[in-house]
N, C-alpha and C. Protein backbone atom coordinates (compact mmCIF):
# COMPACT_ATOMS: atom_id res chain seq x y z
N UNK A 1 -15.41 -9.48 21.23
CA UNK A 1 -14.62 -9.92 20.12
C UNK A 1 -13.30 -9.13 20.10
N UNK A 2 -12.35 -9.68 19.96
CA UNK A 2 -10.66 -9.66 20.00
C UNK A 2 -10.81 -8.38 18.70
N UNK A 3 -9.95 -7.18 18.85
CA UNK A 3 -9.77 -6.81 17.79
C UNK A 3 -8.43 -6.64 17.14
N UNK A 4 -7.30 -6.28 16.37
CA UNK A 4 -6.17 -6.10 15.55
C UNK A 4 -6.34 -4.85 14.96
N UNK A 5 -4.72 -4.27 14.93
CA UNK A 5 -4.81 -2.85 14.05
C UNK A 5 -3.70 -3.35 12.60
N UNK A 6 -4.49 -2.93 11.69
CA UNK A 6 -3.55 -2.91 10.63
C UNK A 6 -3.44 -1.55 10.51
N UNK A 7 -1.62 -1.61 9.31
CA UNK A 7 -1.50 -0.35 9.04
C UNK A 7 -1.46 0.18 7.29
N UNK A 8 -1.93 0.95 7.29
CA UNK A 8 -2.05 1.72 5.77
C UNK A 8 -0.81 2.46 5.50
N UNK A 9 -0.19 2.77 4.91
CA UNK A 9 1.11 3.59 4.76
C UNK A 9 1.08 4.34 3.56
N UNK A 10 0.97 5.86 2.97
CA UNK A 10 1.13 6.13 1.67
C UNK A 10 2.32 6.87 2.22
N UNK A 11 2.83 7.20 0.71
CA UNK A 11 3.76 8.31 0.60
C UNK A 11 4.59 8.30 -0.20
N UNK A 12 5.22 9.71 -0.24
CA UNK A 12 5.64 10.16 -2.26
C UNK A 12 7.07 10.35 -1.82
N UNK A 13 7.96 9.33 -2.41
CA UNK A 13 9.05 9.12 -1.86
C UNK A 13 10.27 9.61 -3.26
N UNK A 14 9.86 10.30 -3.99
CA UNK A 14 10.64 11.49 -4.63
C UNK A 14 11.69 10.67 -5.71
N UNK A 15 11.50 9.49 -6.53
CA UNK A 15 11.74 8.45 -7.15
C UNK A 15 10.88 8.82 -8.52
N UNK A 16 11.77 8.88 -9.65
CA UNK A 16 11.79 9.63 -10.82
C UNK A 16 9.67 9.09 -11.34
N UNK A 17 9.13 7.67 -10.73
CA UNK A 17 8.27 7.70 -10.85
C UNK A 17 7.51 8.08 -9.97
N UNK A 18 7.63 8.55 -8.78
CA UNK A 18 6.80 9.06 -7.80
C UNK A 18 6.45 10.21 -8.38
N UNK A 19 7.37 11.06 -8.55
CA UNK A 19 7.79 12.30 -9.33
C UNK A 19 6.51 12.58 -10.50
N UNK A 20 6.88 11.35 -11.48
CA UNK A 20 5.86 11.43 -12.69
C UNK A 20 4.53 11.33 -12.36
N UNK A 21 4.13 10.54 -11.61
CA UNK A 21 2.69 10.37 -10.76
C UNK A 21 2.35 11.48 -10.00
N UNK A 22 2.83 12.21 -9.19
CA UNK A 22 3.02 13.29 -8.33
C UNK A 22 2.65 14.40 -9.94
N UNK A 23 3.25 14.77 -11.01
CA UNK A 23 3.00 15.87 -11.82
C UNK A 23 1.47 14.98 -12.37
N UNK A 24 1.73 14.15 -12.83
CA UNK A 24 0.68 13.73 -13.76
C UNK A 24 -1.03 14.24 -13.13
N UNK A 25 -1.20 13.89 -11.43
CA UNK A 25 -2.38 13.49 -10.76
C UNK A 25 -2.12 14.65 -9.93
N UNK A 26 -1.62 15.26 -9.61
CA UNK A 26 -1.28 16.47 -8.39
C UNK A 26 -2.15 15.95 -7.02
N UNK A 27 -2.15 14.47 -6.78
CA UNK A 27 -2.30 13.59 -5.57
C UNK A 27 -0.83 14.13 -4.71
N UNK A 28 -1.33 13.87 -3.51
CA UNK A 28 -0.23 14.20 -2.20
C UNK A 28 0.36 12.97 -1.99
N UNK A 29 -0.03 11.91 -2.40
CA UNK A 29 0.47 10.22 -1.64
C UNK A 29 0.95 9.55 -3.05
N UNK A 30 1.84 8.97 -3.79
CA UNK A 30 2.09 8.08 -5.31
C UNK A 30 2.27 6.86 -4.71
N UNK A 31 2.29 6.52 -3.07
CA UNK A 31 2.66 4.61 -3.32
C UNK A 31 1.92 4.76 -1.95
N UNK A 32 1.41 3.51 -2.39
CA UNK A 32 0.71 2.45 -0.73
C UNK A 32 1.11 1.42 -0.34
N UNK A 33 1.30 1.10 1.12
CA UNK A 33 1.77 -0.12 1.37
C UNK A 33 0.98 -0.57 2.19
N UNK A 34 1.09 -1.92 2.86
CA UNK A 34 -0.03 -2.08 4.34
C UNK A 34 0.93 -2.89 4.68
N UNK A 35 0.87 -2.47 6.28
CA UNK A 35 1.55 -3.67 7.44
C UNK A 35 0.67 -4.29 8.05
N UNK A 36 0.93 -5.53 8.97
CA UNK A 36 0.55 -5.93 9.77
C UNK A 36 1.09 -6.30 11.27
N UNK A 37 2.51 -5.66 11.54
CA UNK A 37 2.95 -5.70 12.18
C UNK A 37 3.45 -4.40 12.70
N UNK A 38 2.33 -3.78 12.95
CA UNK A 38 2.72 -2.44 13.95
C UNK A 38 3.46 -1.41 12.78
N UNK A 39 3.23 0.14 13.26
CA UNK A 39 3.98 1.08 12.51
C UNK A 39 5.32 1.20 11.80
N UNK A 40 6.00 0.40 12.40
CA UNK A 40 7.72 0.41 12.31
C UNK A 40 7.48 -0.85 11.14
N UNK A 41 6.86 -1.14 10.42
CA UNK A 41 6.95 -2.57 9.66
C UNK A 41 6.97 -3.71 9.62
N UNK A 42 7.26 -4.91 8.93
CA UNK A 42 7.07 -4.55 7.84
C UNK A 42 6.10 -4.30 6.87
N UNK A 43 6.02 -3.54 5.87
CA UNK A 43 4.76 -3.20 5.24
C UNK A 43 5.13 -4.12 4.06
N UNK A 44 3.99 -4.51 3.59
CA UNK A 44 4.23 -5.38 1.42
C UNK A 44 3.04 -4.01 0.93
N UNK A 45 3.94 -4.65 -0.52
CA UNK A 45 3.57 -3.45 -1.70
C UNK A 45 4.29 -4.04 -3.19
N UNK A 46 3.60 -3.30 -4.09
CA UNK A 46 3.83 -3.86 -5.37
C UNK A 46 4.92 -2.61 -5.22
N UNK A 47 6.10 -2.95 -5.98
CA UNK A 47 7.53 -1.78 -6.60
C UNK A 47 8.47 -2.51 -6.78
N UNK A 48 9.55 -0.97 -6.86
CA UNK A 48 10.84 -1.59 -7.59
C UNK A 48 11.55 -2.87 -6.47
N UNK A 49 12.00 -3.72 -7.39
CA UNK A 49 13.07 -5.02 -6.18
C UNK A 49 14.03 -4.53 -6.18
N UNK A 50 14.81 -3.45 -6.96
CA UNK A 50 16.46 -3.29 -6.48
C UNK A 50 15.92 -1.71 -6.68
N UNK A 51 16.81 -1.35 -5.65
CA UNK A 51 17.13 0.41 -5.20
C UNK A 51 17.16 1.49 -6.38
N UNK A 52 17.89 1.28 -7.48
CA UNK A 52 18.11 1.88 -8.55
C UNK A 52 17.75 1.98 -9.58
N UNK A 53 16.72 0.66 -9.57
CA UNK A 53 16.07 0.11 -11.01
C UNK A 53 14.43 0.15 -10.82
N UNK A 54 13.74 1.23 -11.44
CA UNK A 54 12.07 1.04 -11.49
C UNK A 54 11.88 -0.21 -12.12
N UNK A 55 12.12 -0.92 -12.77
CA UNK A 55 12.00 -2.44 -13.53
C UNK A 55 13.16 -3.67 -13.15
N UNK A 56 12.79 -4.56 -13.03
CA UNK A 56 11.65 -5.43 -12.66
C UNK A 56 11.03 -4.86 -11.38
N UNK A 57 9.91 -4.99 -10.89
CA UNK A 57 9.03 -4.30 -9.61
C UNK A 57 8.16 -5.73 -9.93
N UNK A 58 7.74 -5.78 -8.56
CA UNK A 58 6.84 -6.94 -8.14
C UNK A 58 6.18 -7.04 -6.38
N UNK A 59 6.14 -7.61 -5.82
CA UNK A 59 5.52 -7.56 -4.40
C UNK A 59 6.94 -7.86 -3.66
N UNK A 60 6.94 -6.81 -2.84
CA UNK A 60 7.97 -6.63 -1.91
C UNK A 60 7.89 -5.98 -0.51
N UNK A 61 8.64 -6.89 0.62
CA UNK A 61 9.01 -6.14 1.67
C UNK A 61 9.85 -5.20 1.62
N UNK A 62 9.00 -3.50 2.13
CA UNK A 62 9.29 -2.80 2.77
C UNK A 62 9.82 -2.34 3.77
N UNK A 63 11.30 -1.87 4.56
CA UNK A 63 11.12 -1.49 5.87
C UNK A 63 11.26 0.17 5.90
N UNK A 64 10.59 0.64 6.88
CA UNK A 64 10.68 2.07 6.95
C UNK A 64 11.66 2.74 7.73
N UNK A 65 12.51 2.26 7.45
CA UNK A 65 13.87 2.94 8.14
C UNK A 65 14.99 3.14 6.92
N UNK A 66 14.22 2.23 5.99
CA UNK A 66 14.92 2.26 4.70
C UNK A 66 14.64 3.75 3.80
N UNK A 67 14.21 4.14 3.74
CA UNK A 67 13.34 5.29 3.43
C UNK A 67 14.32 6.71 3.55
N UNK A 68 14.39 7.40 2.79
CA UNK A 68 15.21 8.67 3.21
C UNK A 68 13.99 9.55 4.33
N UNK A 69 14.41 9.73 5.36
CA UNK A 69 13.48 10.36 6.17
C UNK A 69 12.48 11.59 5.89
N UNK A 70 13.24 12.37 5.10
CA UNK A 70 12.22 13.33 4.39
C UNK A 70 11.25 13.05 3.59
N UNK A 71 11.05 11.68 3.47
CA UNK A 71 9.34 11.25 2.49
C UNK A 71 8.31 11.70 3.02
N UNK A 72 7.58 12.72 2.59
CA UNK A 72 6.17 12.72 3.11
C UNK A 72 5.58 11.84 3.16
N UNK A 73 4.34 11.25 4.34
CA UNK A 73 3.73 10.36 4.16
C UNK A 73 2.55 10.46 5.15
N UNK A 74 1.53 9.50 5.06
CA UNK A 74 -0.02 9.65 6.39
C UNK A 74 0.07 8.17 6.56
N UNK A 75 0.13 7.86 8.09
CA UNK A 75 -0.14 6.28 8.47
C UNK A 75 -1.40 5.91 8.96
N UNK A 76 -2.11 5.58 8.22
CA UNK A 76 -3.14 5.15 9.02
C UNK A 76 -3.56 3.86 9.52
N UNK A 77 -4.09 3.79 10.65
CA UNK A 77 -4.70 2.37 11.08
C UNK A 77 -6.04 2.17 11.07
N UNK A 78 -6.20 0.86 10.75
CA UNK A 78 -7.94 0.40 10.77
C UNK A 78 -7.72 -1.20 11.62
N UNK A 79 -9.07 -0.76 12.40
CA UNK A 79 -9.52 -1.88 13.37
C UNK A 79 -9.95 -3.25 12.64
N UNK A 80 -9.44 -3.95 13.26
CA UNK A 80 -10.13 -5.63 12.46
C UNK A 80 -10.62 -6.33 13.37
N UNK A 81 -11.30 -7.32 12.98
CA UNK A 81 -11.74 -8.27 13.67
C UNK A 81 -10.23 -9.14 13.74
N UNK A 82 -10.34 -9.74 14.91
CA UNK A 82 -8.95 -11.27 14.84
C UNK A 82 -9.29 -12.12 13.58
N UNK A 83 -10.47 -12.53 13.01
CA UNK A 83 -10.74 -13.18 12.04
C UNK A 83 -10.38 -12.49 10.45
N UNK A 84 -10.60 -11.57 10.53
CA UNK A 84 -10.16 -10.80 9.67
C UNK A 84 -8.69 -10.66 9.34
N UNK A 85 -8.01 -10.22 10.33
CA UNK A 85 -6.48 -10.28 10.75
C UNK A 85 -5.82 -11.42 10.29
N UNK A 86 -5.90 -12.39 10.68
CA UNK A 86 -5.57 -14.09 10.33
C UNK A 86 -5.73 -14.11 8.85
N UNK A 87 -6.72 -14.01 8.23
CA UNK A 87 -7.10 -13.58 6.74
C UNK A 87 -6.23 -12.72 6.05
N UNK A 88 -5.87 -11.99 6.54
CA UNK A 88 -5.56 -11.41 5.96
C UNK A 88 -3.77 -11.76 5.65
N UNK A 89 -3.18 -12.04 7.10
CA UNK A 89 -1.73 -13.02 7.06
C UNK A 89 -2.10 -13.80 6.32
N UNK A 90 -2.94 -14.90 6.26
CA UNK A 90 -2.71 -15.56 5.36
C UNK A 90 -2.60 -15.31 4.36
N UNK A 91 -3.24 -14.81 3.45
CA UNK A 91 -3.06 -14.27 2.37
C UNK A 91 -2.03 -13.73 2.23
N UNK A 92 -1.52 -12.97 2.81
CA UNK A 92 -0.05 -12.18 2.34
C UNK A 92 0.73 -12.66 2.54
N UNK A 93 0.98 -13.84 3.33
CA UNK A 93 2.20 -14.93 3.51
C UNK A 93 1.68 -15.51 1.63
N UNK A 94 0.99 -16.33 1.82
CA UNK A 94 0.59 -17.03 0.73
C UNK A 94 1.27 -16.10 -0.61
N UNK A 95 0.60 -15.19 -0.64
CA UNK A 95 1.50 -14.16 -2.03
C UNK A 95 2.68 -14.09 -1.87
N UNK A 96 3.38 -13.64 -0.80
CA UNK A 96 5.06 -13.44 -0.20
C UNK A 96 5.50 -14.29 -0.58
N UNK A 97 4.78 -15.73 -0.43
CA UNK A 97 5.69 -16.90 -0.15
C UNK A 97 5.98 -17.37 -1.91
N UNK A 98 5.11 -16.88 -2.67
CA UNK A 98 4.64 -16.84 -4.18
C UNK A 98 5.52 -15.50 -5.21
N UNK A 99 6.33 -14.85 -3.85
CA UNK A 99 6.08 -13.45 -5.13
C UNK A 99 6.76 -13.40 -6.65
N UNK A 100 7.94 -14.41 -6.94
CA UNK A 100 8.47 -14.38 -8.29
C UNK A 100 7.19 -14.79 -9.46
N UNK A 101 6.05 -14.93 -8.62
CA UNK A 101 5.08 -15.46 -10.13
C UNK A 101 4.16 -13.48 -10.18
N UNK A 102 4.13 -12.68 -9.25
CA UNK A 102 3.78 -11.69 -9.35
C UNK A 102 4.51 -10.43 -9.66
N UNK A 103 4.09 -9.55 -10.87
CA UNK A 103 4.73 -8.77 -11.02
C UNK A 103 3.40 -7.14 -10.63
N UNK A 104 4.59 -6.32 -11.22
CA UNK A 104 4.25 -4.89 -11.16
C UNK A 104 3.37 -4.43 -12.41
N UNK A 105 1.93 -3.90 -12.17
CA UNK A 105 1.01 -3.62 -13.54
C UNK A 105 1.27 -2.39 -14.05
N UNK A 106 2.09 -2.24 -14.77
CA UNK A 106 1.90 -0.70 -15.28
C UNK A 106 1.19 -0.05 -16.40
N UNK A 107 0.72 -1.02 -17.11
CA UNK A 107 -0.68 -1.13 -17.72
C UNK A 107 -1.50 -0.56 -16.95
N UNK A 108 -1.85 -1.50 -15.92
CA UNK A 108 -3.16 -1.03 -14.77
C UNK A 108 -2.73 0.50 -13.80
N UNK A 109 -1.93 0.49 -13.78
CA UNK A 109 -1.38 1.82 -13.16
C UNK A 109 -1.94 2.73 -14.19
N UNK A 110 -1.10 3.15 -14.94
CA UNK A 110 -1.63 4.02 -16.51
C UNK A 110 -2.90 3.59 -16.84
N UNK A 111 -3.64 3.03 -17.06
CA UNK A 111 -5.35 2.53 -16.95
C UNK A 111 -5.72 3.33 -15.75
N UNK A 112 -5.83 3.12 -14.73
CA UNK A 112 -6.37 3.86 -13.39
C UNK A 112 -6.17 5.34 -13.87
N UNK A 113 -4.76 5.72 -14.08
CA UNK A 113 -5.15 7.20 -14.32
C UNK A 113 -6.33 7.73 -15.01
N UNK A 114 -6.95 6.77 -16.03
CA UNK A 114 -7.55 7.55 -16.91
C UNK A 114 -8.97 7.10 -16.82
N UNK A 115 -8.74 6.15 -15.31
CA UNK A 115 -10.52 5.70 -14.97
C UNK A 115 -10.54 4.17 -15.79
N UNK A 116 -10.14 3.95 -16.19
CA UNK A 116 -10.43 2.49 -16.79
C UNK A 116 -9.24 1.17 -15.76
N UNK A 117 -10.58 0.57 -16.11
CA UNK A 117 -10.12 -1.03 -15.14
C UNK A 117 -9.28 -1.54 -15.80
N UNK A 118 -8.50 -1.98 -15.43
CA UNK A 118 -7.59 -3.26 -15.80
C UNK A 118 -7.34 -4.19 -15.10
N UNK A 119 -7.87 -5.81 -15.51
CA UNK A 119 -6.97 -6.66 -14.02
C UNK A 119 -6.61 -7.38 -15.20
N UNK A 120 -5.26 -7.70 -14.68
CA UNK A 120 -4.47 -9.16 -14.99
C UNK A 120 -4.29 -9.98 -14.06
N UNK A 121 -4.26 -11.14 -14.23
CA UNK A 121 -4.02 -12.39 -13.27
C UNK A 121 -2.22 -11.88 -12.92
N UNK A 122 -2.62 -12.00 -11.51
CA UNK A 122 -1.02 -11.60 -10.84
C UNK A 122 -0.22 -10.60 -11.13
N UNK A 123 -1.13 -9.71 -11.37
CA UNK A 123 -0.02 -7.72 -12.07
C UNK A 123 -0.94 -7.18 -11.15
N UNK A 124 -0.51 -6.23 -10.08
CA UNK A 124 -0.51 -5.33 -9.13
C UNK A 124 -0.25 -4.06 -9.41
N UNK A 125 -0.44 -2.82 -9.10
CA UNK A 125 0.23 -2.10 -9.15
C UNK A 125 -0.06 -1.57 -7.37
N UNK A 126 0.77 -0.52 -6.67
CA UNK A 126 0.69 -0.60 -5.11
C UNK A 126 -0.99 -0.51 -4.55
N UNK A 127 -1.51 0.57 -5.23
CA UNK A 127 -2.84 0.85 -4.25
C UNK A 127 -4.19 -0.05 -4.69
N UNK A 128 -3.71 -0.94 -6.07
CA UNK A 128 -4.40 -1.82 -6.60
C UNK A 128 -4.30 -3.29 -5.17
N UNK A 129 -3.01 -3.01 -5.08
CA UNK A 129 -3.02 -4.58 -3.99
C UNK A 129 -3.32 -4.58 -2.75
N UNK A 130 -3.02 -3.46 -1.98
CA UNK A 130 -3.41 -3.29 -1.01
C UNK A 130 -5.43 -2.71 -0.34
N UNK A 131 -6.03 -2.58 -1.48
CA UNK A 131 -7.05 -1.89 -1.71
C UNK A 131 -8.06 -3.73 -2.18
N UNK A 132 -7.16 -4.13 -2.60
CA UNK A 132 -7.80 -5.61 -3.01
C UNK A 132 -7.84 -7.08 -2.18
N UNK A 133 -6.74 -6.64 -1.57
CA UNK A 133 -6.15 -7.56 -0.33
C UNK A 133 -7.37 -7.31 0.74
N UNK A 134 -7.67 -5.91 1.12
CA UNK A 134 -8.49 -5.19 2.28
C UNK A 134 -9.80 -5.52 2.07
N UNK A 135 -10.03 -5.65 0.58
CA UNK A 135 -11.50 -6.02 -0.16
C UNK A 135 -11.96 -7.64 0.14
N UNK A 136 -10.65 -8.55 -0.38
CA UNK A 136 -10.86 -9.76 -0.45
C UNK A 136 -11.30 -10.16 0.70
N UNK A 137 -10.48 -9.33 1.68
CA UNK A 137 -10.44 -10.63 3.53
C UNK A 137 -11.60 -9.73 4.05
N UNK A 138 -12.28 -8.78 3.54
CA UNK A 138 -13.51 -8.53 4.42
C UNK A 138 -13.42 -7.26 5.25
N UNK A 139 -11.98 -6.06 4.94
CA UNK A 139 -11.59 -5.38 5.97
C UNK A 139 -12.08 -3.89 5.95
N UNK A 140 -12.55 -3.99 4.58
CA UNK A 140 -13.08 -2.24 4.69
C UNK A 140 -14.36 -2.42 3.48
N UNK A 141 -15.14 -1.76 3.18
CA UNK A 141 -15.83 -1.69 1.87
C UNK A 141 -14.80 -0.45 1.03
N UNK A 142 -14.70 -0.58 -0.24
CA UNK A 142 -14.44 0.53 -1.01
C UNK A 142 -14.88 1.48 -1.92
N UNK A 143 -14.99 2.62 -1.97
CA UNK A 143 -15.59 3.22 -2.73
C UNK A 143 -15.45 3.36 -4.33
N UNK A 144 -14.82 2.09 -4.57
CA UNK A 144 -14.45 1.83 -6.17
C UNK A 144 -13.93 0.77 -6.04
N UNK A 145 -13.51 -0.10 -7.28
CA UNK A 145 -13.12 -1.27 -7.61
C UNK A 145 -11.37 -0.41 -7.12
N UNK A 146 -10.69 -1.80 -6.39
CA UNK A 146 -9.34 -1.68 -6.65
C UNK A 146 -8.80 -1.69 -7.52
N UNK A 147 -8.72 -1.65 -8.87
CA UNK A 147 -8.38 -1.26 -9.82
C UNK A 147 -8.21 0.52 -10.82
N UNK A 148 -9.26 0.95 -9.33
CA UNK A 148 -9.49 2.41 -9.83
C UNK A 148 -8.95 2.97 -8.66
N UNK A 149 -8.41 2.52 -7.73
CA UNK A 149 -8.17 3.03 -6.70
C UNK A 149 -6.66 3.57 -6.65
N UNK A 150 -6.37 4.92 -6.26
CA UNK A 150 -5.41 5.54 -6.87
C UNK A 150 -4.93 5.64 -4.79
N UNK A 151 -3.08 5.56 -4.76
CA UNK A 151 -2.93 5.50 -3.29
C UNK A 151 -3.28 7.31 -2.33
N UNK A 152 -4.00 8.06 -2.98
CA UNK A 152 -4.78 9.30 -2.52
C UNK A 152 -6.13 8.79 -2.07
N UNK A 153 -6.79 7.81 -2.47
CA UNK A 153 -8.27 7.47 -2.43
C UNK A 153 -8.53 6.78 -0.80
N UNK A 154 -7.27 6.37 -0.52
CA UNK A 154 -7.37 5.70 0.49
C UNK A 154 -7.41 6.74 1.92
N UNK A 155 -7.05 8.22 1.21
CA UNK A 155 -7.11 9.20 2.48
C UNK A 155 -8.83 9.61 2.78
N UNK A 156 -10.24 8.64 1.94
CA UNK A 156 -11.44 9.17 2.36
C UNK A 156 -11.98 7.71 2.60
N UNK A 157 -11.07 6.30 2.64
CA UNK A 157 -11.75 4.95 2.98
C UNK A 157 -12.15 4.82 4.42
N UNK A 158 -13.82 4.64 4.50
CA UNK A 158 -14.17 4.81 5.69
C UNK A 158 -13.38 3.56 7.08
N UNK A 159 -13.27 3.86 7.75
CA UNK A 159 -12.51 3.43 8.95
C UNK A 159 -10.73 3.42 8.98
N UNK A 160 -10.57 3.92 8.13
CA UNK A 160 -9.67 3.87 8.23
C UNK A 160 -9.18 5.64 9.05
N UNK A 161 -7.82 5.55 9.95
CA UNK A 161 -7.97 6.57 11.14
C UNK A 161 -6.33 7.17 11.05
N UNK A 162 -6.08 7.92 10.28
CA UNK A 162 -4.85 8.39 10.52
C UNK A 162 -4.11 8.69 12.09
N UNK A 163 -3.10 8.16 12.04
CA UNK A 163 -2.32 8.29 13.34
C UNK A 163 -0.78 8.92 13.33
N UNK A 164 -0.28 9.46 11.78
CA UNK A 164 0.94 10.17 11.62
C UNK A 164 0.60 10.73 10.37
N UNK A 165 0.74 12.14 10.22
CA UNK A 165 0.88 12.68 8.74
C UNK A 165 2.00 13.72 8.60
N UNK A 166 3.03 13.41 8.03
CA UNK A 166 4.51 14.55 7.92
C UNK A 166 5.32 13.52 7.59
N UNK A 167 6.35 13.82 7.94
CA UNK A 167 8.02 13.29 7.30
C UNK A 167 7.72 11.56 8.05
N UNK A 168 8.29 11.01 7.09
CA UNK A 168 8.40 9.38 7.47
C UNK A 168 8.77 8.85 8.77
N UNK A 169 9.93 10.18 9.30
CA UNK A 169 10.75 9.29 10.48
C UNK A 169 10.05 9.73 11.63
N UNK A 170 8.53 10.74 11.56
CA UNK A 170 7.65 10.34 12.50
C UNK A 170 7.41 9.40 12.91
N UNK A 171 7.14 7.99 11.73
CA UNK A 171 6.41 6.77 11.97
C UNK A 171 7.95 5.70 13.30
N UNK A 172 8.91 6.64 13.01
CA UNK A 172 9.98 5.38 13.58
C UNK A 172 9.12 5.58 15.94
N UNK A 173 8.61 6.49 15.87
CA UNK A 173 8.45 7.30 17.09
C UNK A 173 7.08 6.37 17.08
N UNK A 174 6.44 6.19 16.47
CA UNK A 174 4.93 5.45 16.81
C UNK A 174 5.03 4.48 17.65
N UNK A 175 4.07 4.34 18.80
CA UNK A 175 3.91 2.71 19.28
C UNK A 175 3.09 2.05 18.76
N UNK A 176 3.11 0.83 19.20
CA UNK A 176 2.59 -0.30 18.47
C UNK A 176 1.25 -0.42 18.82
N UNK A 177 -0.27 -0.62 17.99
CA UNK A 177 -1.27 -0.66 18.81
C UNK A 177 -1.55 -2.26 19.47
């Protein structure tokens, strides 16, 4: 059986809410993203849509070159089945292709801190979507509902295999699996 690497991406990219998340949780990682197209990107993730503005935030492409290079961050990859893989594009085309009906949960964000669930129909917050996306298509089991899943939790999700941990512009040096 054919296998695929996806990629996991956290990291605390020093953004007045990374910042607040970073004091609040004294977690090493405040945002998650996942690619499917190799280390270099692109990754989707629930955040801000314009550079300067934490609000409006919704599901957005990422590229990691965009990034001030000094972001700490850990990349990890997990093995899929090809069936899995396909599943999983689809789906994230399908949302991509959708994203003005999805926004950013900050309800559910602030809920997670304090252990309580929150889902709304189409409110994300980053490690909520990517943790739910991975759940839906079959790609990992989790050790909590995505809704409780904070983007630190994802550094003990089984199969998943770190392959860069330090400054971001490690990941520009990665090859592709």
């Amino acid at each position: 059986m054919a296998e695929r690497t996806i990629y996991i991406l956290l990291t605390r990219s020093g953004t007045w809410f990374s910042r607040l998340i970073h004091f609040a949780t004294q977690d090493r990682y405040t945002h998650a993203s996942i690619g499917l197209d190799g280390p270099n990107g692109p990754f989707y993730s629930f955040a801000r849509k314009y550079r300067y503005l934490a609000l409006p935030a919704g599901l957005v492409k990422e590229q990691v070159t965009v990034y001030r290079r000094a972001v700490p961050c850990c990349l990890y990859e997990l093995k899929v089945s090809e069936e899995t893989y396909f599943r999983l594009r689809r789906r994230l085309r399908s949302m991509y292709a959708q994203r003005e009906e999805y926004h950013y949960s900050v309800l559910g964000a602030f809920a997670c801190y304090f252990n309580l669930s929150l889902q709304r129909r189409h409110h994300y917050f980053c490690s909520q979507f990517v943790a739910g996306l991975l759940e839906d298509c079959g790609a990992v089991e989790l050790p909590k509902p995505p809704s409780l899943l904070r983007p630190a939790d994802f550094c003990r999700v089984a199969g998943l295999r770190p392959i860069h941990q330090g400054p971001l512009e490690g990941i520009l040096s990665q090859p592709a699996a």
